[in-house]
N, C-alpha and C. Protein backbone atom coordinates (compact mmCIF):
# COMPACT_ATOMS: atom_id res chain seq x y z
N UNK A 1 -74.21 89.76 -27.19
CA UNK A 1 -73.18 88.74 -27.20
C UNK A 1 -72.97 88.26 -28.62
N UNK A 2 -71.73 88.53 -29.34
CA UNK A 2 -71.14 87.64 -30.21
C UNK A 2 -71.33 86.22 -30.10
N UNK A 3 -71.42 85.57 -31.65
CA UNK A 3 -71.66 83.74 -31.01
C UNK A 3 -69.90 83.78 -31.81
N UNK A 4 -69.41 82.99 -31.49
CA UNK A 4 -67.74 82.52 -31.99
C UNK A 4 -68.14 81.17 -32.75
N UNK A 5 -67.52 81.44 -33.90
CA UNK A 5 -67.48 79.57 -34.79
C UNK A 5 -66.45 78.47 -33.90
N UNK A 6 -67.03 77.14 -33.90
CA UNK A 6 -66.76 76.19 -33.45
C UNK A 6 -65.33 76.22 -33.52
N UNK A 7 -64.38 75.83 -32.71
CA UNK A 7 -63.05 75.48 -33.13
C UNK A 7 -62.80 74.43 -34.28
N UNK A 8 -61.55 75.10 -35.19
CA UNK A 8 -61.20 74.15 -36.64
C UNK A 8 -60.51 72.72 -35.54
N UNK A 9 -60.58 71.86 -36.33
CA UNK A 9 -59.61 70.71 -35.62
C UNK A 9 -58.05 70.79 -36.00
N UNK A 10 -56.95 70.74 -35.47
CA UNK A 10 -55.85 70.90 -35.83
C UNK A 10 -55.30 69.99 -37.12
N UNK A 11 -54.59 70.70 -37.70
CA UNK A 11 -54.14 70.11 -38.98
C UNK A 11 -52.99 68.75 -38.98
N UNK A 12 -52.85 67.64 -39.98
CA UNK A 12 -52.08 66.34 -39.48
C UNK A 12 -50.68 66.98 -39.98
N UNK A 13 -49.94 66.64 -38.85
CA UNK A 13 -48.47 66.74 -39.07
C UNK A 13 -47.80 66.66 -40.29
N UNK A 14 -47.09 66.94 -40.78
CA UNK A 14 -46.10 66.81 -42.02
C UNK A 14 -44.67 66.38 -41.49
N UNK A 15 -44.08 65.59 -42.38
CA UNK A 15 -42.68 65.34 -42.13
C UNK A 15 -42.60 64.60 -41.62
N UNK A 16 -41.07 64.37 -40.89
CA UNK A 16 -40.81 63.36 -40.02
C UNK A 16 -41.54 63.33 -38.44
N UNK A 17 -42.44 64.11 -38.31
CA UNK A 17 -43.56 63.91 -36.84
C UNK A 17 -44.44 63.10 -37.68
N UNK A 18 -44.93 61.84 -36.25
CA UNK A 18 -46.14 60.75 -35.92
C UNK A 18 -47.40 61.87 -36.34
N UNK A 19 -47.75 61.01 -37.31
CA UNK A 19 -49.82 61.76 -37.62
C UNK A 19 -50.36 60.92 -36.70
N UNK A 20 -51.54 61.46 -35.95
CA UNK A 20 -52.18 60.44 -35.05
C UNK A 20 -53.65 59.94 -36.13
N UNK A 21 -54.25 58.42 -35.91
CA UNK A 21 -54.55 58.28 -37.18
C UNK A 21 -55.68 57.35 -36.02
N UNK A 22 -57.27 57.78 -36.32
CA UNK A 22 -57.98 56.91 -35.64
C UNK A 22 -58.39 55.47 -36.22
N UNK A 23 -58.63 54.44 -34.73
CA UNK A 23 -58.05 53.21 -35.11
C UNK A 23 -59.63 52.94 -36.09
N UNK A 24 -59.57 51.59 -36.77
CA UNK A 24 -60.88 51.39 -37.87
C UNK A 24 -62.32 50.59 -36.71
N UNK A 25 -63.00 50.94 -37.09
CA UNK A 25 -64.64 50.68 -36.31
C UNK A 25 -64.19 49.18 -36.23
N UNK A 26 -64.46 48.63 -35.00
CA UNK A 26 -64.53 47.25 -34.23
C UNK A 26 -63.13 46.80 -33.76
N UNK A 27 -62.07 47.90 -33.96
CA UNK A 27 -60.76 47.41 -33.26
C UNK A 27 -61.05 48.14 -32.17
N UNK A 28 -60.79 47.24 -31.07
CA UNK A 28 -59.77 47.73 -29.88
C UNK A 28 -58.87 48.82 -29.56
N UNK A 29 -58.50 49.56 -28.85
CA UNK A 29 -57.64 50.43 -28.90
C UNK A 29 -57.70 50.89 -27.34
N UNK A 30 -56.16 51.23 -27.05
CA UNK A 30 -56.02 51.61 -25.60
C UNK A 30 -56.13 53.07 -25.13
N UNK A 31 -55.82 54.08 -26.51
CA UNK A 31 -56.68 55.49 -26.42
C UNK A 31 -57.46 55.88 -27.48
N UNK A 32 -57.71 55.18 -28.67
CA UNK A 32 -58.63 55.58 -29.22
C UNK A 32 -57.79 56.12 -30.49
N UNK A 33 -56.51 55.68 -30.46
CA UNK A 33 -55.78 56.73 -31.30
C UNK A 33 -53.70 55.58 -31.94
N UNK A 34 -53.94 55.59 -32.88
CA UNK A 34 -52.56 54.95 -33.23
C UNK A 34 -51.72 55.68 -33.55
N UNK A 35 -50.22 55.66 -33.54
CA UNK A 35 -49.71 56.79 -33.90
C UNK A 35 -48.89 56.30 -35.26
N UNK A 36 -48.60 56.55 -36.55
CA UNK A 36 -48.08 56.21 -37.69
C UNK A 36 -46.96 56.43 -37.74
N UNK A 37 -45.35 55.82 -37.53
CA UNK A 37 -44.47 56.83 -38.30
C UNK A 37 -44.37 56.92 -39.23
N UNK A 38 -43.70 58.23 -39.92
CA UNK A 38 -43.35 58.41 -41.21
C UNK A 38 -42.01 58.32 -41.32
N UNK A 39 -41.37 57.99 -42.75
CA UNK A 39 -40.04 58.04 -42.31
C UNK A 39 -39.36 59.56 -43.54
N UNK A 40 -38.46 59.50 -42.44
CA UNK A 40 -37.59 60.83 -42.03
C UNK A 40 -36.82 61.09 -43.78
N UNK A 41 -37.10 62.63 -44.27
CA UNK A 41 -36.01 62.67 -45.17
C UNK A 41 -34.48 63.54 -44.29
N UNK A 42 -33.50 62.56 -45.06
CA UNK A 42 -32.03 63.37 -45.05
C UNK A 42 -31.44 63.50 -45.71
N UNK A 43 -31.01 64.28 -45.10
CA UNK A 43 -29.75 65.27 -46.07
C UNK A 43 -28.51 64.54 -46.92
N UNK A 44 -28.22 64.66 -48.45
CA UNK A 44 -27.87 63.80 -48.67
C UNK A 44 -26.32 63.49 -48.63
N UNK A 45 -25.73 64.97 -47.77
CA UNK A 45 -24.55 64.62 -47.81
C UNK A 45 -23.61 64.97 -48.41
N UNK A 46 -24.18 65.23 -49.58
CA UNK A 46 -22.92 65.71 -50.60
C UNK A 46 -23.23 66.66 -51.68
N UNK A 47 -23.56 67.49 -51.57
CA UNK A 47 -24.35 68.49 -52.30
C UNK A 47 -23.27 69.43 -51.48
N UNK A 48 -23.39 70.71 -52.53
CA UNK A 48 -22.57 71.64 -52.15
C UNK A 48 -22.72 72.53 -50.24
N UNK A 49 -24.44 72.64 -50.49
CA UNK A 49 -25.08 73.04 -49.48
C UNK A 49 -24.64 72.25 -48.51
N UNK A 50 -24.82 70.55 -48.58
CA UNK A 50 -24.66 70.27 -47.10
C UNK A 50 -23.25 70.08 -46.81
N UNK A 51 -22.01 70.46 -47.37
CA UNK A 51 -20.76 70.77 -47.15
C UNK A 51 -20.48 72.07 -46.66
N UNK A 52 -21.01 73.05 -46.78
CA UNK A 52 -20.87 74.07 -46.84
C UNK A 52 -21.14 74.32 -44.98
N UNK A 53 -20.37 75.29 -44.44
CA UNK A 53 -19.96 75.36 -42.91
C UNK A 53 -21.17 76.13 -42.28
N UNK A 54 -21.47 76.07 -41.49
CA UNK A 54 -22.51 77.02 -40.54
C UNK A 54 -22.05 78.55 -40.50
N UNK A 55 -23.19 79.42 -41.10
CA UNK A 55 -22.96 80.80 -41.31
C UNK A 55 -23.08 81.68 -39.79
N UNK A 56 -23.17 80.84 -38.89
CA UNK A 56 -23.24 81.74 -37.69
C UNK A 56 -24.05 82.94 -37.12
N UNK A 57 -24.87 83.46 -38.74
CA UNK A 57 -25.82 84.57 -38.45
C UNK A 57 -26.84 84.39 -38.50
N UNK A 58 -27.19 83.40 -38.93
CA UNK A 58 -29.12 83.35 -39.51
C UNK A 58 -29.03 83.01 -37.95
N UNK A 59 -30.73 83.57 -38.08
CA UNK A 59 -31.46 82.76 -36.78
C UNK A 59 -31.59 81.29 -36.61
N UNK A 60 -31.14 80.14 -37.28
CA UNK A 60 -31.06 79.34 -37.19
C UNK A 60 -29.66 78.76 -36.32
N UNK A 61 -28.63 79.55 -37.03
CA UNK A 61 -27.25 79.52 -36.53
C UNK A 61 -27.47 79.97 -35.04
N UNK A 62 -28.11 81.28 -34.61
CA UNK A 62 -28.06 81.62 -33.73
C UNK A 62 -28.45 81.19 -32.64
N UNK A 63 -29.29 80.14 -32.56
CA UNK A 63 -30.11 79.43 -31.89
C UNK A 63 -29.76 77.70 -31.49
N UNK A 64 -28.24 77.86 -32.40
CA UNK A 64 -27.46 76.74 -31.87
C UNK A 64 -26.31 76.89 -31.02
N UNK A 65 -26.40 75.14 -29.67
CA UNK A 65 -25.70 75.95 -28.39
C UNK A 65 -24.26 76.22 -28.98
N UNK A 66 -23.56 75.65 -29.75
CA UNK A 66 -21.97 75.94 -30.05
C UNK A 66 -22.04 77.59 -30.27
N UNK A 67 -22.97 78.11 -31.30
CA UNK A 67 -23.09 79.86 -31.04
C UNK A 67 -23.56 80.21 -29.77
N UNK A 68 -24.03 79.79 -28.99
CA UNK A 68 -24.51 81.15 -27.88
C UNK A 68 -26.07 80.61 -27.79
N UNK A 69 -26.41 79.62 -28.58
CA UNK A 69 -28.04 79.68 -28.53
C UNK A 69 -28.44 78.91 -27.21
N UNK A 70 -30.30 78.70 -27.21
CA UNK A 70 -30.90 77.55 -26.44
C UNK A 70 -31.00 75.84 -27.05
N UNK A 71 -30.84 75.70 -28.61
CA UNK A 71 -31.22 75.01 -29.28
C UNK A 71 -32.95 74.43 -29.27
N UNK A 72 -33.34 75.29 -29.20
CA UNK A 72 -35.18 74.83 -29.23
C UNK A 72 -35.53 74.51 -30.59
N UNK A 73 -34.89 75.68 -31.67
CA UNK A 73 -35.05 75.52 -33.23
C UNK A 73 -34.82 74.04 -33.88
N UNK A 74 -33.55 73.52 -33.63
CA UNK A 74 -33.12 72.21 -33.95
C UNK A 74 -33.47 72.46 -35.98
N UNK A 75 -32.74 73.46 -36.43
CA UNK A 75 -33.04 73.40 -37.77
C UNK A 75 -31.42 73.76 -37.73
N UNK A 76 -31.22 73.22 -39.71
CA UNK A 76 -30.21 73.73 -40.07
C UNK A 76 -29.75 75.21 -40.36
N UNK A 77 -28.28 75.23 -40.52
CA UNK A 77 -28.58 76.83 -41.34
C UNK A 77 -28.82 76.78 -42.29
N UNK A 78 -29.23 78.31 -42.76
CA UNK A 78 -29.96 78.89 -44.09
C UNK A 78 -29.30 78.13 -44.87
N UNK A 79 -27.62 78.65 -44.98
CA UNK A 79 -26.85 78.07 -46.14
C UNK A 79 -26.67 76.63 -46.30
N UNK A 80 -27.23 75.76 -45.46
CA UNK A 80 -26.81 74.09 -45.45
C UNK A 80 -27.77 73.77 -45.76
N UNK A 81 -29.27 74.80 -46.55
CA UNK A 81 -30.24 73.43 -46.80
C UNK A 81 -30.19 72.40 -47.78
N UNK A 82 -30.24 70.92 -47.83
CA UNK A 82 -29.74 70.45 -48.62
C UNK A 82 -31.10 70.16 -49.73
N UNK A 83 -30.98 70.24 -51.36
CA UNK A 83 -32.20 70.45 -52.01
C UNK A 83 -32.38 69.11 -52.53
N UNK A 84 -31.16 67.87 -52.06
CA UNK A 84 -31.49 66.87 -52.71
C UNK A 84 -31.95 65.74 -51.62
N UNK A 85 -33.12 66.40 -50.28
CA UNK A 85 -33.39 65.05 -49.11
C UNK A 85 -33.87 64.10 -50.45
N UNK A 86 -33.52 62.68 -49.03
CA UNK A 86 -34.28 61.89 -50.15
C UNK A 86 -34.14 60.84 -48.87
N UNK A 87 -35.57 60.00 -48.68
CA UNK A 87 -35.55 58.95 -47.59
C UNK A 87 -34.94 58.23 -47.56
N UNK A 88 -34.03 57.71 -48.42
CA UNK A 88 -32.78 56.70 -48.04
C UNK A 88 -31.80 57.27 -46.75
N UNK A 89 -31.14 56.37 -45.55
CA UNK A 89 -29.73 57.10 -44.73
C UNK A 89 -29.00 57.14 -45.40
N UNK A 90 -28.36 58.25 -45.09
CA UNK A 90 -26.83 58.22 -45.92
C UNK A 90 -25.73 57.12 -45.58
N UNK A 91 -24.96 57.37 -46.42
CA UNK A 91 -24.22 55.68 -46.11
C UNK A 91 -23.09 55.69 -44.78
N UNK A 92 -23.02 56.94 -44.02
CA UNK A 92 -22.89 56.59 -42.75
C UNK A 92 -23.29 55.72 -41.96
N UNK A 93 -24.54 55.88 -41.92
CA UNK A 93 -25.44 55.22 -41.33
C UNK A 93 -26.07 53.69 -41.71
N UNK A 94 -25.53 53.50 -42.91
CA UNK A 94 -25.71 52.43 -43.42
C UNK A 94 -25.27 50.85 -42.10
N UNK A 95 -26.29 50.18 -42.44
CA UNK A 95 -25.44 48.90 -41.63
C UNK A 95 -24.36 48.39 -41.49
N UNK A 96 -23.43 47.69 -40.49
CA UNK A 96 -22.31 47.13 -40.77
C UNK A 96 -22.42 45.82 -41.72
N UNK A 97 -21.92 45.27 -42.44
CA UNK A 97 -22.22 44.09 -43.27
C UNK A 97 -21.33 42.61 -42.44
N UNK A 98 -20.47 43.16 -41.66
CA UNK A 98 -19.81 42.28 -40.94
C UNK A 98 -20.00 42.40 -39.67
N UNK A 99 -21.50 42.12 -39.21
CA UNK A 99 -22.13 42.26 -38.01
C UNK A 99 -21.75 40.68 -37.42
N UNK A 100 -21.50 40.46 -35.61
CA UNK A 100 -21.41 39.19 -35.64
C UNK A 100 -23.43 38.69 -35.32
N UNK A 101 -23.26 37.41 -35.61
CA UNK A 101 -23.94 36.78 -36.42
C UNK A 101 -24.78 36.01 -34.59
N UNK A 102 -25.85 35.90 -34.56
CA UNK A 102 -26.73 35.53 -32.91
C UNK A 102 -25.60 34.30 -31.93
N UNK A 103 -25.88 34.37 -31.32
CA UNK A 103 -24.90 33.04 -30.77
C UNK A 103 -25.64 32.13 -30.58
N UNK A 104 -25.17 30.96 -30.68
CA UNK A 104 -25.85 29.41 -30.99
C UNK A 104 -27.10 29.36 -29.39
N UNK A 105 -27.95 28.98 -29.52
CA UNK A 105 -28.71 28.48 -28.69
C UNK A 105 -28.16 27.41 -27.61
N UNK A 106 -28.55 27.76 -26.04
CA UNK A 106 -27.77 26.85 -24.94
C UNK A 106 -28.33 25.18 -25.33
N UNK A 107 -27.30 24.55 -25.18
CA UNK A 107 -27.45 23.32 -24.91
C UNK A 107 -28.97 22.58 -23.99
N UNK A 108 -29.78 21.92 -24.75
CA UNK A 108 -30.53 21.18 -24.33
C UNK A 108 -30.64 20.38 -22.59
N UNK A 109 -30.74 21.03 -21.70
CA UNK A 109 -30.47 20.39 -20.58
C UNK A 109 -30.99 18.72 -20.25
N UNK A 110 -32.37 18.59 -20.82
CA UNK A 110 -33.07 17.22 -20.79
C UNK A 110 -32.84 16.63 -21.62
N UNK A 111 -31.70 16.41 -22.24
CA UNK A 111 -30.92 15.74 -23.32
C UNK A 111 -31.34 13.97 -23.08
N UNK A 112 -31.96 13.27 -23.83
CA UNK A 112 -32.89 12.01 -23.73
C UNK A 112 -31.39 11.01 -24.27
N UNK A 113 -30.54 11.48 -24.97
CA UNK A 113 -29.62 10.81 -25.23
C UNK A 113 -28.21 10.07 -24.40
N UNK A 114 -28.19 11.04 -23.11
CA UNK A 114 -27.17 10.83 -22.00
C UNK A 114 -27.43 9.53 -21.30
């Protein structure tokens, strides 16, 4: 009988996936395990690449449903990678600045003044 080496432990996520990150000696915890996000780089939008139209052939293209795909890949195409991510949203996504504003709190019912 062969002996087999111990299994490696799996490696921590990269990118925009949760690293699971164990909690510190004397906290509490409901599995033993917190999850971190990271935040997401995008595309910035305006670079030649991310203007540039879906080439329809890469396996990336191919694998999206508007071509014919399953979409499991969820990547861009070859030709749209954009080389300038950068964690800021693009200003699509940016907030409205003329958001309306909470609405006043209800009136005091036990009003001592009536």
């Amino acid at each position: 009988l062969s002996t087999l080496p111990p299994p490696q432990p799996a490696p921590p996520l990269i990118g925009g996936a949760a690293a699971s990150v164990p909690f510190p000696a004397g906290v509490q915890g409901g599995g033993g395990e917190a999850l971190v996000r990271r935040k997401k780089k995008m595309r910035c939008g305006e670079c030649a690449a991310c203007a540039a139209p879906n080439c329809g052939a890469c396996r990336f293209c191919a694998d999206m449903p508007k071509f014919g795909g399953v979409g499991t890949l969820r990547q861009p195409c070859l030709q749209r990678r954009c080389s300038n991510k950068t964690y800021d949203a693009p200003p699509s996504a940016a907030p409205r600045p003329n958001t309306p504003a909470a609405p006043p709190p209800p009136p005091d019912v036990y009003d001592e003044s009536l």
